[in-house]
Protein backbone atom coordinates (compact mmCIF):
# COMPACT_ATOMS: atom_id res chain seq x y z
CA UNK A 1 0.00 0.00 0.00
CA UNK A 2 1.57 3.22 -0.70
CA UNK A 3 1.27 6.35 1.04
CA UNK A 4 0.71 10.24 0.02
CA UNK A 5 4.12 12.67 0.77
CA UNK A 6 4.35 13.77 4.37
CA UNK A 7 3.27 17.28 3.64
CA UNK A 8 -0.16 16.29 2.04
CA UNK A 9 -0.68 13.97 4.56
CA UNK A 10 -0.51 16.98 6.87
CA UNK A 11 -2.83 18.75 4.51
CA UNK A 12 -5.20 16.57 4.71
CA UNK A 13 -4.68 15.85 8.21
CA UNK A 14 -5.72 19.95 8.86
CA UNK A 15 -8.08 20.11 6.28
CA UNK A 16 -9.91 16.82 8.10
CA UNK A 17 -9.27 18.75 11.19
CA UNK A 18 -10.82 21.77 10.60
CA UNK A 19 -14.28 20.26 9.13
CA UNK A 20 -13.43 20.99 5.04
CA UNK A 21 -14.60 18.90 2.42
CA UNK A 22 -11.92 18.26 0.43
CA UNK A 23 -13.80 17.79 -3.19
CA UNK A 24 -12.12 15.54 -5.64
CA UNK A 25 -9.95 16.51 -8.16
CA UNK A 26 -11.51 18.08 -11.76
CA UNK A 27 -10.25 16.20 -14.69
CA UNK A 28 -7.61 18.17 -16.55
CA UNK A 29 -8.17 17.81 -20.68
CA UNK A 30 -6.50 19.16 -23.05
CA UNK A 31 -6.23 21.51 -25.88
CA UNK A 32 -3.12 21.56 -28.14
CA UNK A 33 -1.96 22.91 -31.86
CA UNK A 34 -0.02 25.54 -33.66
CA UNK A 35 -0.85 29.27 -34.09
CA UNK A 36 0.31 29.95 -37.56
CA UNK A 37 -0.32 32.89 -40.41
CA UNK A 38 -2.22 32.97 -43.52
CA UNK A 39 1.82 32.33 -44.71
CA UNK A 40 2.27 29.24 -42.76
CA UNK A 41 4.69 30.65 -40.35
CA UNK A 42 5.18 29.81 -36.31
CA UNK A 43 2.86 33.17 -34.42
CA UNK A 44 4.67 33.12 -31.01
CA UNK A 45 3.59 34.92 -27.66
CA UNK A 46 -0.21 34.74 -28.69
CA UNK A 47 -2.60 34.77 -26.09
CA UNK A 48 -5.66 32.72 -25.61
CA UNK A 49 -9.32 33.73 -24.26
CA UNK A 50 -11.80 30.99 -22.36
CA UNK A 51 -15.49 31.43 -21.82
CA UNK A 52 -17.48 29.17 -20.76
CA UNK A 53 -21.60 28.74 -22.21
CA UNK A 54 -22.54 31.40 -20.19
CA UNK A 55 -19.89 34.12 -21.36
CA UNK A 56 -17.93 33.97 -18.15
CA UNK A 57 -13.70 34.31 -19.40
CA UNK A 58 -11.84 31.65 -16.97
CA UNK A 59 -8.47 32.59 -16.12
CA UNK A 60 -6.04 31.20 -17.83
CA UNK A 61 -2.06 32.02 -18.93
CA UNK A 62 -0.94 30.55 -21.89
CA UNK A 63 0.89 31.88 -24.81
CA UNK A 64 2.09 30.70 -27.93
CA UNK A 65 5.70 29.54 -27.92
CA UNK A 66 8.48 30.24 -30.78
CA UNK A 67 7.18 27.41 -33.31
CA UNK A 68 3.67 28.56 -32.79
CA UNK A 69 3.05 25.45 -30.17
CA UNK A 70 0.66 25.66 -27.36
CA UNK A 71 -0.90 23.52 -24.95
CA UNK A 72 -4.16 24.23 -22.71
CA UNK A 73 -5.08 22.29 -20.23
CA UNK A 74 -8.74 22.72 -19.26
CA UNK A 75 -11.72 21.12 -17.48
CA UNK A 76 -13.94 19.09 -19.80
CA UNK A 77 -16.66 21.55 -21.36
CA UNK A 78 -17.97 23.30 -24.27
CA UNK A 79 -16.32 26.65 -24.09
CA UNK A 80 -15.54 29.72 -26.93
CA UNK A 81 -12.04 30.75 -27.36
CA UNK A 82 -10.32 33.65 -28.87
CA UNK A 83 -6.98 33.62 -29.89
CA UNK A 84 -5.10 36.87 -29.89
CA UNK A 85 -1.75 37.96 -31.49
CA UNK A 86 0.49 41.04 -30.12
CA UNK A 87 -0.28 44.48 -30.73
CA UNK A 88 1.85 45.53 -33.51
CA UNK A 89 1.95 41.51 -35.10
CA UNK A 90 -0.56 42.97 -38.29
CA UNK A 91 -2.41 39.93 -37.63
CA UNK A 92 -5.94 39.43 -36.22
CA UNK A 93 -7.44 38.01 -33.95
CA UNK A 94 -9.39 35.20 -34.35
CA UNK A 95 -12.67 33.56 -32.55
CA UNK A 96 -14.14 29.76 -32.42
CA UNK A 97 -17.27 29.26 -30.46
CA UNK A 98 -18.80 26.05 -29.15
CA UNK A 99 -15.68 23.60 -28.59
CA UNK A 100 -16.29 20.47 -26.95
CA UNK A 101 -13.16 18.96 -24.87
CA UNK A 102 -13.66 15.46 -23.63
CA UNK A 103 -9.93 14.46 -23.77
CA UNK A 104 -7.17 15.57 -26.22
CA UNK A 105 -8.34 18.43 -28.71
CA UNK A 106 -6.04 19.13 -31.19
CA UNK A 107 -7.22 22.82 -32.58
CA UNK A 108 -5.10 24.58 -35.15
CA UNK A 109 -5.39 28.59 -35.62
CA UNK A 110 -4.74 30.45 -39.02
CA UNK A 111 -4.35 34.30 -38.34
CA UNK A 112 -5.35 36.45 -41.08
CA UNK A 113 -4.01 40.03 -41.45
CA UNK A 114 -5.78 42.62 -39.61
CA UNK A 115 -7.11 46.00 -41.06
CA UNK A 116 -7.19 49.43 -38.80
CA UNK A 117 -9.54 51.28 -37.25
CA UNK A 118 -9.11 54.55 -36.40
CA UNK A 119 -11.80 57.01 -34.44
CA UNK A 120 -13.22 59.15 -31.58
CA UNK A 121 -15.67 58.65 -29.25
CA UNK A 122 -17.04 62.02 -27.96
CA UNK A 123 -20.00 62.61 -25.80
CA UNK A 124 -22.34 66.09 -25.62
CA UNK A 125 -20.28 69.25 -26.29
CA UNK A 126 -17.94 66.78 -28.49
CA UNK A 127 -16.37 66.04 -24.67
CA UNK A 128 -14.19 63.39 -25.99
CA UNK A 129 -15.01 59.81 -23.36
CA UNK A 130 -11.91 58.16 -21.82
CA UNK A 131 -12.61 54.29 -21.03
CA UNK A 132 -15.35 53.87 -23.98
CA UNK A 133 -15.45 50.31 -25.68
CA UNK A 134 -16.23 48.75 -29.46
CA UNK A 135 -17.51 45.86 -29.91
CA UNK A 136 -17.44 44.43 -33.78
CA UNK A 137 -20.13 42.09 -34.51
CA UNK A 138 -20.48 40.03 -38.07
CA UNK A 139 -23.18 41.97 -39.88
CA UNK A 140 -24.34 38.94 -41.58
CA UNK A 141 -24.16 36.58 -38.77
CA UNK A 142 -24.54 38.73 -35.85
CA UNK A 143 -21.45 36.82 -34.13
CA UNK A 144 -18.97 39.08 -32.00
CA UNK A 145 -15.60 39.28 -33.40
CA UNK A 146 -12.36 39.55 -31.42
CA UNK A 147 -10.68 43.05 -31.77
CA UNK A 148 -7.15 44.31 -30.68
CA UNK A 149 -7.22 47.94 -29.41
CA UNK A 150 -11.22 48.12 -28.34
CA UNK A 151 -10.95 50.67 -25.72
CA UNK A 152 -10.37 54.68 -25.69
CA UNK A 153 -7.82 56.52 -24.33
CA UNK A 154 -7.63 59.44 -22.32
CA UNK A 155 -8.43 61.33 -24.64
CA UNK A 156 -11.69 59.56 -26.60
CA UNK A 157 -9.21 57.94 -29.44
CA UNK A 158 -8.60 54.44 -30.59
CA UNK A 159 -7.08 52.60 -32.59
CA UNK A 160 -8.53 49.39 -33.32
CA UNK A 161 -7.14 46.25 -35.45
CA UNK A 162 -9.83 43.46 -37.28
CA UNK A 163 -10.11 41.15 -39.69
CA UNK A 164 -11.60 43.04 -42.90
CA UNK A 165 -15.09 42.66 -43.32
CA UNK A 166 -18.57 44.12 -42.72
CA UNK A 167 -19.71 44.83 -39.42
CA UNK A 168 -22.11 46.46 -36.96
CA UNK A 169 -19.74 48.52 -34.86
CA UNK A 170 -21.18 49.25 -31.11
CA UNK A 171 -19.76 51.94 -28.85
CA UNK A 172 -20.61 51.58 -24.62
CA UNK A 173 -19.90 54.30 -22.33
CA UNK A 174 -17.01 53.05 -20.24
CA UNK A 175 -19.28 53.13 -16.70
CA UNK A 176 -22.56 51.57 -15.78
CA UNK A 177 -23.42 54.54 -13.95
CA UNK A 178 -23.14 56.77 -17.25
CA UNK A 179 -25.58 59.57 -18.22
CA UNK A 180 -25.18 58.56 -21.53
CA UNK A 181 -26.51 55.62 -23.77
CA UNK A 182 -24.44 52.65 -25.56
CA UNK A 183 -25.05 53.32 -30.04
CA UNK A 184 -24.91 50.63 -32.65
CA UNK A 185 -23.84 51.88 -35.96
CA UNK A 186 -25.11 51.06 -39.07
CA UNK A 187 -23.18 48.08 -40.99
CA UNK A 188 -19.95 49.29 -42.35
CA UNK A 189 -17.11 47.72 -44.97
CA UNK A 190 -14.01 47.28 -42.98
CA UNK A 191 -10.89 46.82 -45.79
CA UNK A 192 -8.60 49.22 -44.87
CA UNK A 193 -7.70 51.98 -42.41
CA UNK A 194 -10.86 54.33 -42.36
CA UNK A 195 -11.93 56.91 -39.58
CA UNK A 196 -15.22 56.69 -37.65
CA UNK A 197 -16.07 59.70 -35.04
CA UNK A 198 -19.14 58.24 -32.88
CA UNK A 199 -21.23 60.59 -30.54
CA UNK A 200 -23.16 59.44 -27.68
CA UNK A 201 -26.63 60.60 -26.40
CA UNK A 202 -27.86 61.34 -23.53
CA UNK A 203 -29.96 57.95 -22.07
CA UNK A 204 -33.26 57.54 -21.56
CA UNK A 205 -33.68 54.59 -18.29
CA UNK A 206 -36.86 51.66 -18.06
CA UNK A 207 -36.76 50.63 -14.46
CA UNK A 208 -38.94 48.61 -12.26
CA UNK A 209 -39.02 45.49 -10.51
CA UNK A 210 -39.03 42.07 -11.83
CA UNK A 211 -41.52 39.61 -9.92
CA UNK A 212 -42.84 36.36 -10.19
CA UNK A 213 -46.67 35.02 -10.17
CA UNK A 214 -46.73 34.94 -6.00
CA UNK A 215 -45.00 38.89 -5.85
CA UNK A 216 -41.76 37.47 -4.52
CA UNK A 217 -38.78 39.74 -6.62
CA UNK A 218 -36.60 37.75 -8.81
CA UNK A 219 -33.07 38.24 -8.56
CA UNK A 220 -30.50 37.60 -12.37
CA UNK A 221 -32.65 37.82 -14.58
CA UNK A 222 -32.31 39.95 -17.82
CA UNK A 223 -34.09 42.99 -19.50
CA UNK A 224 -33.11 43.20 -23.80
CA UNK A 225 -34.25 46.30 -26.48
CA UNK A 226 -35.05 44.88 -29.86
CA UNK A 227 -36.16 47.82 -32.15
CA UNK A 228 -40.10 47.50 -33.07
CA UNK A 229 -39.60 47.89 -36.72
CA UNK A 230 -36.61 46.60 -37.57
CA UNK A 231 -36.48 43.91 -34.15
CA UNK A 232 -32.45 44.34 -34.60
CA UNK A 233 -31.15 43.98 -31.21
CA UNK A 234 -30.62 47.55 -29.50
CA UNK A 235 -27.69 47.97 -27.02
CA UNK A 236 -28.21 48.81 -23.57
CA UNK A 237 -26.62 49.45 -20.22
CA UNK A 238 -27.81 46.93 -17.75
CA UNK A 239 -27.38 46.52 -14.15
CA UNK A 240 -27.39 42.87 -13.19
CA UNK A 241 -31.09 42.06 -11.14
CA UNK A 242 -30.40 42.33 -7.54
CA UNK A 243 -31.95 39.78 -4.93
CA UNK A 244 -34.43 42.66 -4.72
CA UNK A 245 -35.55 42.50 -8.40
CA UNK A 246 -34.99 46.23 -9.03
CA UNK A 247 -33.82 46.50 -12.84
CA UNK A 248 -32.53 49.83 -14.25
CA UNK A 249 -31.66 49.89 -17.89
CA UNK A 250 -29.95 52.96 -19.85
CA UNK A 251 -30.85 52.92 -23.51
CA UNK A 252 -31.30 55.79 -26.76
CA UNK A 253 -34.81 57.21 -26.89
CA UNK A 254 -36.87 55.21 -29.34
CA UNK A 255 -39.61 52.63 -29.98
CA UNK A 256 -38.58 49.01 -28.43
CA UNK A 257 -39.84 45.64 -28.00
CA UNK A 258 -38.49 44.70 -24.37
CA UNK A 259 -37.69 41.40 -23.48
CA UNK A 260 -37.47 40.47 -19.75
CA UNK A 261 -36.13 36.88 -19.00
CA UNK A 262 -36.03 35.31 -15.61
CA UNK A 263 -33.40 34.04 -14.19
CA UNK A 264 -31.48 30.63 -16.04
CA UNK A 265 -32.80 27.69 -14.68
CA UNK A 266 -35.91 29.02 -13.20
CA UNK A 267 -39.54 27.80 -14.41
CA UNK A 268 -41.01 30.86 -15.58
CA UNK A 269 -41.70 32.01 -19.02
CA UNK A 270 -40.07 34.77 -20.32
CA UNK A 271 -42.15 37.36 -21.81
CA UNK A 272 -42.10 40.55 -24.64
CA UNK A 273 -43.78 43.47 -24.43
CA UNK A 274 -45.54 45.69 -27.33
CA UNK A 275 -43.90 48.30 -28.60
CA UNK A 276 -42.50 50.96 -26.19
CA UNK A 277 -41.84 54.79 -26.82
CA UNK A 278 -39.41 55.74 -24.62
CA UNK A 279 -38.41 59.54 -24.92
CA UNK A 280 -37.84 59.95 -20.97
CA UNK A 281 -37.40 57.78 -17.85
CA UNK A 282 -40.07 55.16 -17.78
CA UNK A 283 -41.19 52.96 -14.80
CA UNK A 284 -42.18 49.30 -15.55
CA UNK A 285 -42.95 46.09 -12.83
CA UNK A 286 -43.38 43.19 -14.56
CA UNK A 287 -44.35 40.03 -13.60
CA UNK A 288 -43.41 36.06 -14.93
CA UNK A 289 -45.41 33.45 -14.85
CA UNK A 290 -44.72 29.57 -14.44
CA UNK A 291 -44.65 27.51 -17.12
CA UNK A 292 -43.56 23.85 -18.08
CA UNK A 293 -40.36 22.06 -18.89
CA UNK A 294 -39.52 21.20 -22.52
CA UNK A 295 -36.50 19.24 -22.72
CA UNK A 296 -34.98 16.97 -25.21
CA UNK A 297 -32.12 16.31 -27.56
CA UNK A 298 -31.58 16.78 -31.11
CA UNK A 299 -29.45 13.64 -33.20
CA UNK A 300 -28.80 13.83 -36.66
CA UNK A 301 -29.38 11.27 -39.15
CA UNK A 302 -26.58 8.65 -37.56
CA UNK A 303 -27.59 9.08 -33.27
CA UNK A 304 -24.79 11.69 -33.11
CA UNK A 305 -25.69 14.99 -30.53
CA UNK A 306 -26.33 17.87 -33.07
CA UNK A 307 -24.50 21.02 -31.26
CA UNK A 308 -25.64 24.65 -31.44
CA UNK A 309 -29.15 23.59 -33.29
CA UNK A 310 -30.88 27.13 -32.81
CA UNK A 311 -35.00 26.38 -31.46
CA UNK A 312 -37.31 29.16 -32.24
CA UNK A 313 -40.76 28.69 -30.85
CA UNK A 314 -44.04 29.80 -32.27
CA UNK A 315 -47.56 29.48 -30.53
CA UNK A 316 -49.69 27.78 -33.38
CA UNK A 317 -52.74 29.13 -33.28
CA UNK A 318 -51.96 32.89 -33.08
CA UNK A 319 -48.78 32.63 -34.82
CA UNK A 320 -46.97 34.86 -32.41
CA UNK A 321 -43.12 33.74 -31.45
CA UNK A 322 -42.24 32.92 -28.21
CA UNK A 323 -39.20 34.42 -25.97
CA UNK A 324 -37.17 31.29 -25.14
CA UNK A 325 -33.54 32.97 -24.35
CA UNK A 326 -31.99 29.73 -23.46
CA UNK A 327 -32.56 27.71 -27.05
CA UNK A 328 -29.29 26.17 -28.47
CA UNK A 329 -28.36 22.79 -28.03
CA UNK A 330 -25.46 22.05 -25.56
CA UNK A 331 -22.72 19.61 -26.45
CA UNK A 332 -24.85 16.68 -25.71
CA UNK A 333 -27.33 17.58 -28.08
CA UNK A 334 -29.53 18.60 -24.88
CA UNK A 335 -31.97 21.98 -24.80
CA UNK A 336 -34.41 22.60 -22.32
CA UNK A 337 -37.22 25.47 -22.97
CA UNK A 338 -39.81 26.79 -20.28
CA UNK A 339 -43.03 27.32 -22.58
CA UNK A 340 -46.56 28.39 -21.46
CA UNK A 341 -49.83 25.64 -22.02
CA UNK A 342 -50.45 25.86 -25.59
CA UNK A 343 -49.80 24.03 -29.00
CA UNK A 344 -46.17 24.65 -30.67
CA UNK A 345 -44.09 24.57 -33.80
CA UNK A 346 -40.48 24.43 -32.81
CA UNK A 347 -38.24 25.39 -35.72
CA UNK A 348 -34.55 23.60 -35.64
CA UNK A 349 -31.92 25.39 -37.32
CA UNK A 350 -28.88 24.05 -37.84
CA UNK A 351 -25.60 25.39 -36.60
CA UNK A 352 -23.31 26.96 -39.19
CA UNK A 353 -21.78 25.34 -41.71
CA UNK A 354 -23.80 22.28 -41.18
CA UNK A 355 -25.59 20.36 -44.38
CA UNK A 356 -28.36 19.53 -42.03
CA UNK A 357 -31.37 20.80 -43.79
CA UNK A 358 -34.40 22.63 -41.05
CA UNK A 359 -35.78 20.76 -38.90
CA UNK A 360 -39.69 21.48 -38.15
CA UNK A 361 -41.95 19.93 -35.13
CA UNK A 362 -45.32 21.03 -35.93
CA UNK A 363 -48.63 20.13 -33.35
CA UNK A 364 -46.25 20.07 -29.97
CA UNK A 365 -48.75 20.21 -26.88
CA UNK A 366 -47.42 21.22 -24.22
CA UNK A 367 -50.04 20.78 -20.89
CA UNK A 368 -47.41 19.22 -18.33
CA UNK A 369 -43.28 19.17 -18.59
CA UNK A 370 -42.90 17.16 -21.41
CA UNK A 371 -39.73 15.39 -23.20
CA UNK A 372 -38.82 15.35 -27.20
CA UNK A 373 -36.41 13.29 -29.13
CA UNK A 374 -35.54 15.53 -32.25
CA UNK A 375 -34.23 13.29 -34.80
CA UNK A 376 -33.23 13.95 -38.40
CA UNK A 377 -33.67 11.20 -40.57
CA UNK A 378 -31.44 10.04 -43.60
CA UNK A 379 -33.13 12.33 -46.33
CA UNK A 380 -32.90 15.44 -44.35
CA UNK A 381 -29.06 16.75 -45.38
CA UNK A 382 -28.99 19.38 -47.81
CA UNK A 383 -27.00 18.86 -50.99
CA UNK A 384 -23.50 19.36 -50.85
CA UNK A 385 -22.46 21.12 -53.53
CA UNK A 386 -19.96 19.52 -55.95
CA UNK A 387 -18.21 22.44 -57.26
CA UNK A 388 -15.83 24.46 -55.71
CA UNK A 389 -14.47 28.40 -55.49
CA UNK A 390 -11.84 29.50 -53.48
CA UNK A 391 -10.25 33.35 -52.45
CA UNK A 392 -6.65 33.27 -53.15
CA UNK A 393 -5.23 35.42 -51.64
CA UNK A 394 -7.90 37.53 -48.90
CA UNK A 395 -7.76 40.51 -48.63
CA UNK A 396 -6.40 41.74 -52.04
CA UNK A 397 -4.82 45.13 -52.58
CA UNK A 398 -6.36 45.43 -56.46
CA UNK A 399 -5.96 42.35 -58.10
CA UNK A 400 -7.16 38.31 -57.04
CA UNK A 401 -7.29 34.97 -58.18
CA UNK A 402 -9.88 32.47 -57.56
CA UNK A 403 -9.59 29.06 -58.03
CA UNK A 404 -12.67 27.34 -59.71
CA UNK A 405 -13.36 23.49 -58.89
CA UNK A 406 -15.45 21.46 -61.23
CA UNK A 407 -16.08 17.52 -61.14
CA UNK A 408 -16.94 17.22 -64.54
CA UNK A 409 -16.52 19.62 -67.80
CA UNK A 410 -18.99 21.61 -68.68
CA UNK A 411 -20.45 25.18 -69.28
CA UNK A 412 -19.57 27.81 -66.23
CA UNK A 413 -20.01 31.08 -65.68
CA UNK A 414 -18.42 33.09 -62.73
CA UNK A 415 -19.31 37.08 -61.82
CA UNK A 416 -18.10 39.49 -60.07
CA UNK A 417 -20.84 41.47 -58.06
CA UNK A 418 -20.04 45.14 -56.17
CA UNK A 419 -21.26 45.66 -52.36
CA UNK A 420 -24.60 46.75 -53.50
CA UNK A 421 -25.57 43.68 -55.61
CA UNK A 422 -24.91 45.18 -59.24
CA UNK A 423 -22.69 42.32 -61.02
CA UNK A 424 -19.36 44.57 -62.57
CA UNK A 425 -17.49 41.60 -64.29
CA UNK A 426 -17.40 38.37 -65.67
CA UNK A 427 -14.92 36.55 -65.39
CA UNK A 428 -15.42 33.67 -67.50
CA UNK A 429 -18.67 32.24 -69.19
CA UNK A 430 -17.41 29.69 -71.55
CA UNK A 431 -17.25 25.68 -71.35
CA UNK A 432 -14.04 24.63 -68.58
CA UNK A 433 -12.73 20.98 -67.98
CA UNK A 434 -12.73 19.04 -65.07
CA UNK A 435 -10.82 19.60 -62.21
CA UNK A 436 -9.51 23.17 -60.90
CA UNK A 437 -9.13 26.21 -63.44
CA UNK A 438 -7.43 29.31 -62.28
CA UNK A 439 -8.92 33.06 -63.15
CA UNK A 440 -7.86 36.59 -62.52
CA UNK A 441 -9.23 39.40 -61.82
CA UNK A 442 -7.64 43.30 -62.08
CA UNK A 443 -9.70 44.61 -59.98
CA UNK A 444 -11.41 46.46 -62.80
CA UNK A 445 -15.73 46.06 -63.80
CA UNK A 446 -16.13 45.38 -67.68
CA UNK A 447 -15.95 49.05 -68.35
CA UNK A 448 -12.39 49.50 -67.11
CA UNK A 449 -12.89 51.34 -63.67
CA UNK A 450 -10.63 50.25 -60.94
CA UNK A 451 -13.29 48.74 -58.12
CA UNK A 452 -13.49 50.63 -55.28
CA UNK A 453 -12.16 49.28 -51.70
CA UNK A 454 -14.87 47.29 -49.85
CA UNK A 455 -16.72 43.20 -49.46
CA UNK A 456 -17.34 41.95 -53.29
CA UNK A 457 -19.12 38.35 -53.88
CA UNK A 458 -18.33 35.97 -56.55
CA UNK A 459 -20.51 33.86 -57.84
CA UNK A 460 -19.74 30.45 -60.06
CA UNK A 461 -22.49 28.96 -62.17
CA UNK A 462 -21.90 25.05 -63.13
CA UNK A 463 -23.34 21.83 -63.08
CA UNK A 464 -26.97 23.02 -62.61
CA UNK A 465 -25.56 24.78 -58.75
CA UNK A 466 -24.56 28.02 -57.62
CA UNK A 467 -21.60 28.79 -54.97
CA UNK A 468 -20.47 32.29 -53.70
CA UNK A 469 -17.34 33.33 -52.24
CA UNK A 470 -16.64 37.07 -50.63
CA UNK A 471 -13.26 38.70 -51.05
CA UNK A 472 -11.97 42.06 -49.71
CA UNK A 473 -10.63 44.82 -52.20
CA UNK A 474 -7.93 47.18 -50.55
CA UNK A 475 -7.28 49.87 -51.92
């Protein structure tokens, strides 16, 4: 029989001692791989982000080493991660939601090059605000992107450095306790270095209390804007519920759709109001009611968990969607919704890059907590396409090749089309052989012009199907 060291059996001798459960030890896993560039070379000294499903960063401290090598050693968990280079590398920084770690994870990173952003952030007077921070979310997809550089300075300046692309920039006062209100800008090319002053308004606040059925206050909970007529998410600064249930939002005068949730885990049904004018300080109690427990998993066509399936809800018989903030799938293919007594249609979208078709429930009664088993079956993946058409080279300072992929030989046709829509150039409409043919393009529409800096789509034509690929002009 062997024996622990003498100085944990002392440790454990006090720790027995003193009345402390000593909890056994959490299973280390790992995450290893290179950071490299869009070159192939070793990025060294880059830093690594954890969050965990419910946003919280975990501390961690590891870096890159000289041959781009790092190692990560981690609980078991589905967790986002965002890898970021030094200030000054030219590369950005990059982000990958929704990893699963149940042992050794080997996860490669490819950095591309980062483009600039340079601005102000000034508040009434043009009194420039120190501490003020952007946050750069995919215009198309509405995912957050890492950015290097996303705080002011002193003096209301930044410099911030992203991957090129199009985005919905949003600016939030530096404090909670700030007089003014968080903006979201309108969706803006990001190719090159480009200036952006921002002013912020003064705030308008929605405050109340947040109760449940019986009148007891719920405490975590969470109060969301969506704009009535366009119902694109609104930012807003938001003190976290107190055990008292008191609520106090700051948010730009206008028309809103508010969203209070209760608290995750809880069996009340979140709930949306109508729309809301707010032009001055509103207050609003609000009160949840129970509901019942959906729960479930979602396979795909083989038993395997499908992770990150999106669930929208909508109440059959009126048509009207319901607020379930907790909808994705987990790692295990697990959701669980709180829904009201009614008859649903529960919508399954699949997560990104999946060719998992929609999945629909229709007729779901819900009159008691009830359990589903959301399967898709063998006919329900979506085509794969069979041709292929690849960036090389992205971004491009004027010029770019593109590298078309076609399984057999046939007619093909492959356009250029500007950032508003209007096709500029054709690249090639004429019969191409099997396999991979190579085209350039100057950078120039059919007329001669040089293309202006900004997102352009391609679009191939072949075999009866239709792929598009985006590149980034610089200028």
């Amino acid at each position: 029989m062997t024996h622990p060291p003498p100085l944990i059996r002392l440790t454990l001798l006090a720790a027995l001692i003193a009345g402390i459960e000593i909890a056994a030890p959490v299973r280390a896993d790992l995450i290893t791989g290179r950071v490299l560039d869009l070159a192939g070379q070793p990025v060294n000294n880059a830093d690594f982000d954890v969050f965990d499903r419910f946003g919280n960063k975990l501390s961690f401290d590891t870096s890159s080493r000289t041959t781009g090598k790092y190692d990560l050693e981690i609980a078991a968990g589905r967790y986002d991660l965002v890898c970021e280079p030094l200030v000054g590398s030219g590369l950005a920084p990059q982000r990958i939601n929704g990893v699963v770690v149940a042992g050794t994870l080997e996860l490669n990173w490819t950095l591309p090059a980062s483009v600039r952003q340079l601005g102000r952030v000034l508040g009434p007077g043009d009194r420039p605000l120190a501490g003020a921070l952007l946050d750069f979310d995919d215009a198309a997809s509405e995912l957050r992107q890492p950015v290097i550089g996303d705080v002011t300075s002193p003096f209301g300046t930044f410099a911030a450095f992203v991957e090129s692309g199009i985005y919905r920039i949003t600016v939030t006062p530096g404090s909670i306790d700030t007089a003014l209100a968080p903006t979201r800008l309108v969706p803006r090319v990001v190719a090159g270095t480009d200036t952006i002053v921002t002013r912020l308004v003064a705030a308008v606040h929605l405050m109340g209390r947040l109760r449940d059925e019986l009148g007891s206050p719920l405490g975590g909970g969470r109060v969301t804007f969506d704009q009535a007529d366009t119902r694109v998410r609104q930012p807003a600064l938001f003190r976290e519920i107190g055990l008292d249930g008191f609520y106090r939002s700051a948010v730009e005068p206008g028309t809103y759709r508010v969203t209070f949730e209760p608290p995750l885990g809880s069996r009340l049904v979140a709930t949306r109001s109508g729309p809301l004018t707010l032009s001055s300080d509103l207050a609003l109690d609000v009160s949840l009611t129970s509901g019942f427990e959906v729960t479930g998993t979602l396979t795909g066509p083989f038993g395997e968990p499908v992770v990150d399936g999106d669930l929208d809800v909508v109440e059959e018989t009126s048509g009207s969607s319901v607020v379930t903030p907790d909808d994705n799938t987990d790692e295990r293919g697990s959701f669980r919704l709180v829904l009201p007594a009614g008859r649903f249609r529960l919508t399954v979208s699949p997560p990104s890059g999946s060719t998992l078709d929609t999945l629909i429930a229709s007729g779901v009664t819900v009159t008691r907590d009830t359990t589903l088993q959301l399967r898709y079956d063998s006919n329900s993946r979506s085509p794969v396409a069979s041709i292929r058409l690849l960036a090389l080279g992205n971004p491009s300072a004027r010029r770019a090749r593109f590298a078309l992929q076609l399984p057999n030989s046939g007619a093909a046709r492959v356009e250029v089309f500007s950032p508003t829509g209007r096709a500029i150039r054709t690249l090639a409409d004429r019969s191409l052989p099997a396999g991979t043919t190579q085209l350039d393009w100057d950078g120039r529409d059919q007329r001669g012009n040089q293309a202006r800096t900004g997102v352009y789509l391609v679009r191939a034509r072949a075999n009866g199907e239709s792929i598009v690929t985006r590149i980034v002009v610089l200028p």
